[in-house]
Protein backbone atom coordinates (compact mmCIF):
# COMPACT_ATOMS: atom_id res chain seq x y z
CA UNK A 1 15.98 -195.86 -76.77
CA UNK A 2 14.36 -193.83 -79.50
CA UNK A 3 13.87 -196.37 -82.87
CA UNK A 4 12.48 -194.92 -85.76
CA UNK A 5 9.55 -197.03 -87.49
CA UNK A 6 11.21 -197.09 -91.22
CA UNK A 7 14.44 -198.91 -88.88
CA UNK A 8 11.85 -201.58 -87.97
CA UNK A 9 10.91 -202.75 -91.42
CA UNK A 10 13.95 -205.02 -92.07
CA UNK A 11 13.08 -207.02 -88.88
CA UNK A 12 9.34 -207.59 -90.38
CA UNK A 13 7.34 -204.19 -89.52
CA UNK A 14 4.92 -203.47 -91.95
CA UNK A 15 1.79 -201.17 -92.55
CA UNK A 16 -1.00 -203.58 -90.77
CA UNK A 17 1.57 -203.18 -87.20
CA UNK A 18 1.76 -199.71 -88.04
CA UNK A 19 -2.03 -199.43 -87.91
CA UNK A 20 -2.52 -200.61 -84.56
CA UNK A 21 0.60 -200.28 -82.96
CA UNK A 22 0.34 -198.46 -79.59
CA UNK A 23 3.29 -197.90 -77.14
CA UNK A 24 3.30 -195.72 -73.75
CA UNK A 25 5.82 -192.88 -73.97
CA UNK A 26 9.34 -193.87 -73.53
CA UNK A 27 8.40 -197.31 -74.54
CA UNK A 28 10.60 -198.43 -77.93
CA UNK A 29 9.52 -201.06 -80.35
CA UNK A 30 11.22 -204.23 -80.17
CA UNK A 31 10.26 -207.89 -81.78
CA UNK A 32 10.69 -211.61 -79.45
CA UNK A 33 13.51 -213.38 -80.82
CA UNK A 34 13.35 -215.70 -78.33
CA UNK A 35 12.09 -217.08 -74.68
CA UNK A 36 13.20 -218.66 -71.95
CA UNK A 37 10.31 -219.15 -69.47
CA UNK A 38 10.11 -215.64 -67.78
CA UNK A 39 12.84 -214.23 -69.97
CA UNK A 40 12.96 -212.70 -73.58
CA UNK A 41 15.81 -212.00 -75.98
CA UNK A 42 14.19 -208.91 -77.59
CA UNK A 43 15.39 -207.61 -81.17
CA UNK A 44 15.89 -204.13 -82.53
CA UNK A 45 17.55 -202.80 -85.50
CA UNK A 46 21.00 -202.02 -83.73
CA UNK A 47 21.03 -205.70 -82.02
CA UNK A 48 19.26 -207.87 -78.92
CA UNK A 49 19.00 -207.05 -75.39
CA UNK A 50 17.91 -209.39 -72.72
CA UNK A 51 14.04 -208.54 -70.94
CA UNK A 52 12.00 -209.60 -68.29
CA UNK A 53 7.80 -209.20 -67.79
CA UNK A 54 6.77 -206.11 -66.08
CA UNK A 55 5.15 -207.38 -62.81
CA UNK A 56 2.18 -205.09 -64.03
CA UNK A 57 2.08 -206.91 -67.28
CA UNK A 58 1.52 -210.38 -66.07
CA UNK A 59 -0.74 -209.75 -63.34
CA UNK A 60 -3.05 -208.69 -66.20
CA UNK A 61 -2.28 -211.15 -68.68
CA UNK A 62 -2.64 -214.15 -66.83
CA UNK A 63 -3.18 -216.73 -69.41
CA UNK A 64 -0.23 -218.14 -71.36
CA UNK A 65 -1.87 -217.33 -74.91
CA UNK A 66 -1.87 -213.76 -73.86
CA UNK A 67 1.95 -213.50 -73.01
CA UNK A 68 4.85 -212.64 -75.74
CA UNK A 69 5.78 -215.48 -78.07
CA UNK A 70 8.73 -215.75 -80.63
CA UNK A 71 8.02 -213.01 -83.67
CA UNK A 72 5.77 -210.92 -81.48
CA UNK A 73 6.43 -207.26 -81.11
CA UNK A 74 6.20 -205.80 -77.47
CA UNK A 75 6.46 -202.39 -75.99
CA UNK A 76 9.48 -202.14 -73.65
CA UNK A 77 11.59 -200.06 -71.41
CA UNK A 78 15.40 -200.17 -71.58
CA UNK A 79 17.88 -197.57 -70.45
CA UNK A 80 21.18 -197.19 -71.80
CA UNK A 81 22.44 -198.23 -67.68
CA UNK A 82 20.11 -200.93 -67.25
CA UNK A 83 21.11 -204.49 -68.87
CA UNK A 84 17.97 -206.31 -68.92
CA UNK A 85 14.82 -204.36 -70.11
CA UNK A 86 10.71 -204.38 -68.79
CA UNK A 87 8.72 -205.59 -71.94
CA UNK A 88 5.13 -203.37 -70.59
CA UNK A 89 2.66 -204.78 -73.56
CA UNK A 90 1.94 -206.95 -76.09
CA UNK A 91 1.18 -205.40 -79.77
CA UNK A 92 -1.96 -206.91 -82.03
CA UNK A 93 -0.84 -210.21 -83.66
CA UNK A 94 -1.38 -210.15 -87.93
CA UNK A 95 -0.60 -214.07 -87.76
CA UNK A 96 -0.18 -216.58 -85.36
CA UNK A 97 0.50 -220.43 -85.10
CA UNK A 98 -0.66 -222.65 -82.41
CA UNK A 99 -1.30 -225.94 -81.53
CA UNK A 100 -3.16 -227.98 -79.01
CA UNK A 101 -0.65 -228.78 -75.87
CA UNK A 102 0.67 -232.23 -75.33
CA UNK A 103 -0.77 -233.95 -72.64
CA UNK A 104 -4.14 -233.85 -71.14
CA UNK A 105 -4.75 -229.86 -70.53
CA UNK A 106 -5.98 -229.18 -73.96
CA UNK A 107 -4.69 -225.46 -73.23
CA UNK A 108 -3.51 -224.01 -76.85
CA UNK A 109 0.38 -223.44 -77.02
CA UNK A 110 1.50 -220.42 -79.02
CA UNK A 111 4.50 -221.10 -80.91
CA UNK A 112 5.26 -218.42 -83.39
CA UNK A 113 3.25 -214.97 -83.94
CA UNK A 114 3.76 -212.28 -86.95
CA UNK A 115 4.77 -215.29 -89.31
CA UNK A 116 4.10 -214.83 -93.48
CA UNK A 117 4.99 -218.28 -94.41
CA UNK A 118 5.14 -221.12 -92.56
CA UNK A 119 7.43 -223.95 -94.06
CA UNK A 120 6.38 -227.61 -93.10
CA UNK A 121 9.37 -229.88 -93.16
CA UNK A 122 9.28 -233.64 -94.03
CA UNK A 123 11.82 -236.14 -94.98
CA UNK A 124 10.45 -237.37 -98.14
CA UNK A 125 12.43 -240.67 -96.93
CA UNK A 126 11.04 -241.83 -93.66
CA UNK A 127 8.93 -238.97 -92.20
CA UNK A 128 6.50 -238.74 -95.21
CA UNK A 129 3.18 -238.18 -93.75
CA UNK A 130 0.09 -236.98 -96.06
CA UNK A 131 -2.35 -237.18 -92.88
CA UNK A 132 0.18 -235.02 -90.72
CA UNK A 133 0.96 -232.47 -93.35
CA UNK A 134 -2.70 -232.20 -93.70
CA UNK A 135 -2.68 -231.30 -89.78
CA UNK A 136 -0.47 -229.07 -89.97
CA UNK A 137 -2.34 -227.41 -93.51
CA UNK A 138 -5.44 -226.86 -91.02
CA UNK A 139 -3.40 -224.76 -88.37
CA UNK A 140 -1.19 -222.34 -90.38
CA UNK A 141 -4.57 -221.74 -92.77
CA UNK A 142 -6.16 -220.98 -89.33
CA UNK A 143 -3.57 -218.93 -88.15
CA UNK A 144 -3.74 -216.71 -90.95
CA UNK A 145 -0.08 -217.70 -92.71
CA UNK A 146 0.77 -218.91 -95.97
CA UNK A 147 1.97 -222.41 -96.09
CA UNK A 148 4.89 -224.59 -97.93
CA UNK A 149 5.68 -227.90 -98.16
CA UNK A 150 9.70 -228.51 -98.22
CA UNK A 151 10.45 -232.36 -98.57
CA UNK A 152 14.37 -232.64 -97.21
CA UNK A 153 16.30 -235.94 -98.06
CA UNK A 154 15.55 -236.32 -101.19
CA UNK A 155 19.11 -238.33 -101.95
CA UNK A 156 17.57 -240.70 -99.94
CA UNK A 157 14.94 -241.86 -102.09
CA UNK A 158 14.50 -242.48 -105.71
CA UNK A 159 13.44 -240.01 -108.21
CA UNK A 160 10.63 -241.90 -109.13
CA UNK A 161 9.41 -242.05 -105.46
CA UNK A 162 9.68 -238.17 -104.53
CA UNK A 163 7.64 -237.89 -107.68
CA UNK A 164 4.75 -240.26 -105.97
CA UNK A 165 4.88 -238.43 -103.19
CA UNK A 166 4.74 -234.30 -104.99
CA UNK A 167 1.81 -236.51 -107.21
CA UNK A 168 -0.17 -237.47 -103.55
CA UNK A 169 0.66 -234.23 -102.47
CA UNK A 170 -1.61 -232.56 -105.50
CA UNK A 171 -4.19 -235.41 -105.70
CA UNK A 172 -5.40 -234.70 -102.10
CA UNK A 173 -5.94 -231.16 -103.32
CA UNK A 174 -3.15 -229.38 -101.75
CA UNK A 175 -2.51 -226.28 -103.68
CA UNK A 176 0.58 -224.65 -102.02
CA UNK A 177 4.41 -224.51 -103.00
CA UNK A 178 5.81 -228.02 -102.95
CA UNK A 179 9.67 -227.80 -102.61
CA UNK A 180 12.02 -230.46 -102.42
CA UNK A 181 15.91 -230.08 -101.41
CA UNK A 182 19.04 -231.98 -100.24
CA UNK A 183 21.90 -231.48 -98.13
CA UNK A 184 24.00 -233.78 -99.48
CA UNK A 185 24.08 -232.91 -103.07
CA UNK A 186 23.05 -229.53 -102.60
CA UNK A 187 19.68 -229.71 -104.92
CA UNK A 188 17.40 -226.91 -104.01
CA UNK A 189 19.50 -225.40 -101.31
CA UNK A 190 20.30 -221.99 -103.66
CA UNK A 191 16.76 -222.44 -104.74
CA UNK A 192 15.18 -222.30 -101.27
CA UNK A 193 17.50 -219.32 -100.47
CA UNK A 194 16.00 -217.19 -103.69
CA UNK A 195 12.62 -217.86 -102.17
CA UNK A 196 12.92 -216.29 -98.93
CA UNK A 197 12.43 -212.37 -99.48
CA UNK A 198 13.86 -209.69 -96.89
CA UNK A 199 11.77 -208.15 -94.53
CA UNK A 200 9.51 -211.26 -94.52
CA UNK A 201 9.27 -214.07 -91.69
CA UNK A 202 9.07 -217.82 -92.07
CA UNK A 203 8.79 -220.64 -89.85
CA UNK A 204 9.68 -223.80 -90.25
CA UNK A 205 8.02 -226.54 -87.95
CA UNK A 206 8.40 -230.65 -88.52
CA UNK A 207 9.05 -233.50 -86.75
CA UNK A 208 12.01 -234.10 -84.61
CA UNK A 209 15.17 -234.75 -87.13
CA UNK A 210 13.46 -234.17 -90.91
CA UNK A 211 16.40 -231.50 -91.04
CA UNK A 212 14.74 -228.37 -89.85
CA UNK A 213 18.30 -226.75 -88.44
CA UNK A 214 20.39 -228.21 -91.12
CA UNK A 215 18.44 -226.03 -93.67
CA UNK A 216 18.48 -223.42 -91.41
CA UNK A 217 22.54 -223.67 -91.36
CA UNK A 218 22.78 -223.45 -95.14
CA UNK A 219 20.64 -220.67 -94.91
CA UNK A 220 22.74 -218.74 -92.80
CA UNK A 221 26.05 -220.40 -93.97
CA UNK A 222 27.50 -221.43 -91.12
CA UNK A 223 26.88 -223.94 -88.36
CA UNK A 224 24.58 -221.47 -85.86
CA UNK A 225 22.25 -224.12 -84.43
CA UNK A 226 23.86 -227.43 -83.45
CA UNK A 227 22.53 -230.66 -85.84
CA UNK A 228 23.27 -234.53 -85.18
CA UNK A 229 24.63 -237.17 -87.10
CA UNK A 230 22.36 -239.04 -89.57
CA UNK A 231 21.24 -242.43 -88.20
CA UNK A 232 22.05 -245.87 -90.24
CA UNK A 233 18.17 -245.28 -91.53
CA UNK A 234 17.96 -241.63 -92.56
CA UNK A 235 16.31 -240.53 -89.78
CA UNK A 236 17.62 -237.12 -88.17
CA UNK A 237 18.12 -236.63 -84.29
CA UNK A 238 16.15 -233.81 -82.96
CA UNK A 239 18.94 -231.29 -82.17
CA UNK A 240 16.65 -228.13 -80.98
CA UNK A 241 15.97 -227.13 -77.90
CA UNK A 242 13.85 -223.22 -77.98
CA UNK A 243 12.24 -221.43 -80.52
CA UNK A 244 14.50 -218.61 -82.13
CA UNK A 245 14.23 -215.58 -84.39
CA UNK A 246 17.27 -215.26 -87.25
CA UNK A 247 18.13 -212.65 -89.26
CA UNK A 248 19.57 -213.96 -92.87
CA UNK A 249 22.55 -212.40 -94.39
CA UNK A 250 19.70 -211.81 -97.58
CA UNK A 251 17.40 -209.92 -95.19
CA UNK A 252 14.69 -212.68 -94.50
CA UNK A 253 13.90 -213.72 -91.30
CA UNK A 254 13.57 -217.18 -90.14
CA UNK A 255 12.12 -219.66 -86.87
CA UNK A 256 13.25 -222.92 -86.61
CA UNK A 257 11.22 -225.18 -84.02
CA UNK A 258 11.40 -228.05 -81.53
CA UNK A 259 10.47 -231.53 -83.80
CA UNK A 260 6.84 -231.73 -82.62
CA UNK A 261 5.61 -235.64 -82.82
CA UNK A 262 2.43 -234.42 -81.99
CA UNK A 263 0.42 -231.53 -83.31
CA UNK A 264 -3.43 -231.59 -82.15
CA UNK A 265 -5.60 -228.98 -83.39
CA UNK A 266 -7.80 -226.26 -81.85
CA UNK A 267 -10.27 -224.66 -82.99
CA UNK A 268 -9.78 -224.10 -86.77
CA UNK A 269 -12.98 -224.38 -88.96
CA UNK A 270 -11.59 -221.88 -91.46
CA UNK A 271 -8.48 -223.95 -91.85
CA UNK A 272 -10.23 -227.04 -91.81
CA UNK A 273 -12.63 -225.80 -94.80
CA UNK A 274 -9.31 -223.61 -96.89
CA UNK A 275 -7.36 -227.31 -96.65
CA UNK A 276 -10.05 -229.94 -97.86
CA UNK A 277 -11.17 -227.50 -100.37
CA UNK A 278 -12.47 -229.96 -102.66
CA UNK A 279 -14.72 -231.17 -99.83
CA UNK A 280 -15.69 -227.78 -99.41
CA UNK A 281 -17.08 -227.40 -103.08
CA UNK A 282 -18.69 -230.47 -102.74
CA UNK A 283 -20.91 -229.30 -99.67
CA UNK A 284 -22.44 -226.27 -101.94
CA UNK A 285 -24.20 -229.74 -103.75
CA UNK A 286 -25.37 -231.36 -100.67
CA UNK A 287 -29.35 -231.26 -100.45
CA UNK A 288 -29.08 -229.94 -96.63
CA UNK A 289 -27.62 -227.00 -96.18
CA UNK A 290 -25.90 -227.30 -92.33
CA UNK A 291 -25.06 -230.97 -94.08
CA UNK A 292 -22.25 -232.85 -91.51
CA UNK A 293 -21.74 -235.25 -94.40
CA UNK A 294 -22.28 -238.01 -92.14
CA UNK A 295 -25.81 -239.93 -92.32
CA UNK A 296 -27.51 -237.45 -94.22
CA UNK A 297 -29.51 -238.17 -97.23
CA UNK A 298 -28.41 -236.34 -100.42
CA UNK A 299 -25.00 -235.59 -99.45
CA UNK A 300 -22.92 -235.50 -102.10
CA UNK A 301 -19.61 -235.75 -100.37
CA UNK A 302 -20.76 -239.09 -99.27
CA UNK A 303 -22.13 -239.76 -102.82
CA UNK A 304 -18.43 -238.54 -104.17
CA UNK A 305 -16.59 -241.43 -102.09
CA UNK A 306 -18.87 -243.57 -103.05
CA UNK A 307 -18.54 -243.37 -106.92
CA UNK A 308 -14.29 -243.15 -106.06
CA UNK A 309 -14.42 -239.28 -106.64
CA UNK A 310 -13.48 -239.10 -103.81
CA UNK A 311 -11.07 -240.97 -101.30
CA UNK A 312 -11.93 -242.46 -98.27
CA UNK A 313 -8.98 -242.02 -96.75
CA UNK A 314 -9.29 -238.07 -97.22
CA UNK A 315 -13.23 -238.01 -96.44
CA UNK A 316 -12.29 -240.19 -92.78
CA UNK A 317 -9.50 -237.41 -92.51
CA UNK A 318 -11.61 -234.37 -92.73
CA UNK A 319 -14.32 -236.08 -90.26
CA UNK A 320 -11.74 -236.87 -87.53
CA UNK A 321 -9.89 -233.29 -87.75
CA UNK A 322 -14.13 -231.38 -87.69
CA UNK A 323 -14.39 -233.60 -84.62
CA UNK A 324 -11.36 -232.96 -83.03
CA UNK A 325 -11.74 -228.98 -83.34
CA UNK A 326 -15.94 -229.41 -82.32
CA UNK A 327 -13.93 -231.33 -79.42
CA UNK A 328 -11.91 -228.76 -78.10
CA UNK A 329 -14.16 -226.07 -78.97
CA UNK A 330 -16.75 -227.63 -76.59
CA UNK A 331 -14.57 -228.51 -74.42
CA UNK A 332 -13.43 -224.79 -73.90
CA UNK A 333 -16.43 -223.49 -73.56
CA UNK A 334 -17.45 -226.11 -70.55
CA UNK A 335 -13.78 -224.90 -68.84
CA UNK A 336 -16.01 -221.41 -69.21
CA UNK A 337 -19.12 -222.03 -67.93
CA UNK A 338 -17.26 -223.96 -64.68
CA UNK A 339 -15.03 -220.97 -63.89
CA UNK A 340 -17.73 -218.61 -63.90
CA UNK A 341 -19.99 -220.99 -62.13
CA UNK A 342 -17.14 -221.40 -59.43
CA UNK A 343 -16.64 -217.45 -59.46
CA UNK A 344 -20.65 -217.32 -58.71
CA UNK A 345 -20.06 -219.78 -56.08
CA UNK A 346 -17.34 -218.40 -54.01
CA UNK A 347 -19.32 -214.51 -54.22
CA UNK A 348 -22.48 -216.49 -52.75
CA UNK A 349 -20.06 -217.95 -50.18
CA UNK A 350 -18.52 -214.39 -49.54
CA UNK A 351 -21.92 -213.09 -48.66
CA UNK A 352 -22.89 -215.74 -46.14
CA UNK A 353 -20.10 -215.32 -44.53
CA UNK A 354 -20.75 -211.59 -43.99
CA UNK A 355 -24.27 -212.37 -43.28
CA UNK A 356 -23.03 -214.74 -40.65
């Protein structure tokens, strides 16, 4: 299946891929629309084809981090006679968006790779959550994407209230596209639609029933992903089930996500530091240096809260989101140093038992 690399552009190829991309011969190009536990839906500029692991493949990519995700690119085999094709390798990722697990493993779950903008969704009627976009801020900044804010619903509220909540928005100093859009009267649909260029890849992640698929289906103008009924409240139902990679009619490409109640973050210091920027500029004024902001003397984050500069609510924010990625970071590191303590112990065992 010979692909030429200009062909690959529309489904989000681009110079930085072409820099490090490396296939076997015979191998072809192809990007992850979508997975379903050991199988892929692959995408290539005449269609999909279905695709399985090599056995090869995840023998030596063990860990789940290291296996194919939706908007990866992969090198695969597939025969005109065959119907399901042998994805061999995994190409470089440019960006990537994670999250801690849910539940107690504190393994980090790859959700979407090769994404330019990531859209966080929020009903600006009952899902409105400063703390939680914040979260989510940290993670695509870490990740390397650029993030927007859509606020869906917006019928639902009063004009006067989305207004409070675009004004929050900008007094917590989040700098990044605020857009605002509803289904029912249509406003910012068209606009939304103008936004998204071809050739580029967006994500949009939320929790469960802020609208994520709806504004997917008036993107592609038609009903492709099932949605629920509105409840009595305004709250959405969460309708989707897998991760999936569309191509617009316009040329963009586009993820929609699982609702995800719970987001916990990994290690992201960079994203931590590019969200709570005005934080960041106040550290530069701190008397210490490796300052933690915390019981220092001189700090003048601490001094900024205290002379209502700054708020306490974001100050307490940024502390328990640096704590929570110190967390995990440590907490990796002591999964580490146990594994290769076990691997030491079971080579000393090997050896006594071929002394014995």
């Amino acid at each position: 299946m010979a692909i030429r690399r200009t062909d690959l552009i529309p489904l989000g190829w681009n110079e930085w891929l072409e820099e490090r991309a490396s296939c076997e011969p015979g191998d072809t190009l192809a990007r992850v629309a979508a997975v379903d536990r050991d199988r892929l839906l692959l995408m290539v500029p005449s269609g999909t084809f279905r695709a399985q692991l090599a056995g090869r493949f995840l023998y030596q990519q063990a860990a789940s981090r290291e296996r194919p995700c939706v908007g990866d690119w992969v090198c695969a085999e597939k025969s005109p006679k065959d119907d399901v094709g042998l994805v061999r390798a995994l190409l470089e990722r440019k960006t990537v968006l994670r999250r801690r697990a849910a539940g107690g493993s504190g393994e980090p779950q790859e959700i979407a790779a090769n994404v330019d903008t990531v859209v966080i969704v929020q009903s600006c009627h009952y899902d409105f959550n400063l703390h939680r976009l914040e979260r989510y801020l940290v993670m695509v900044r870490e990740g390397g994407a650029e993030p927007w804010v859509l606020l869906t619903k917006t019928d639902l509220v009063k004009p006067e209230v989305l207004a409070s909540q675009v004004d929050e928005i900008r007094s917590a100093g989040i700098a990044v596209p605020v857009r605002t859009l509803s289904h029912v009267t249509g406003e910012g649909v068209e606009e939304l639609k103008r936004a998204l260029l071809p050739g580029r890849t967006y994500c949009f992640v939320g929790s469960s029933g802020v609208g994520k698929s709806t504004v997917l289906n008036a993107l592609v103008g038609r009903e492709r992903l099932p949605t629920a009924e509105v409840s009595a409240t305004g709250e959405g139902r969460h309708t989707t089930v897998r991760r999936e990679l569309v191509l617009l009619e316009g040329g963009a490409l586009v993820i929609d996500n699982p609702g995800m109640r719970e987001f916990g973050v990994v290690e992201a210091e960079g994203g931590i530091g590019d969200t709570f920027s005005g934080i960041t500029g106040l550290s530069s004024r701190c008397r210490f240096r490796d300052c933690r902001h915390e019981n220092e003397p001189g700090c003048a984050v601490r001094e900024a809260v205290q002379e209502g500069a700054l708020s306490p609510q974001e100050y307490g924010h940024f502390i328990q989101l640096r704590e929570e990625s110190e967390f995990y970071a440590l907490s990796r590191a002591e999964k580490r140093q146990k594994d290769r303590d076990f691997g030491k112990f079971l080579k000393s065992a090997k050896k006594d038992l071929r002394r014995g």
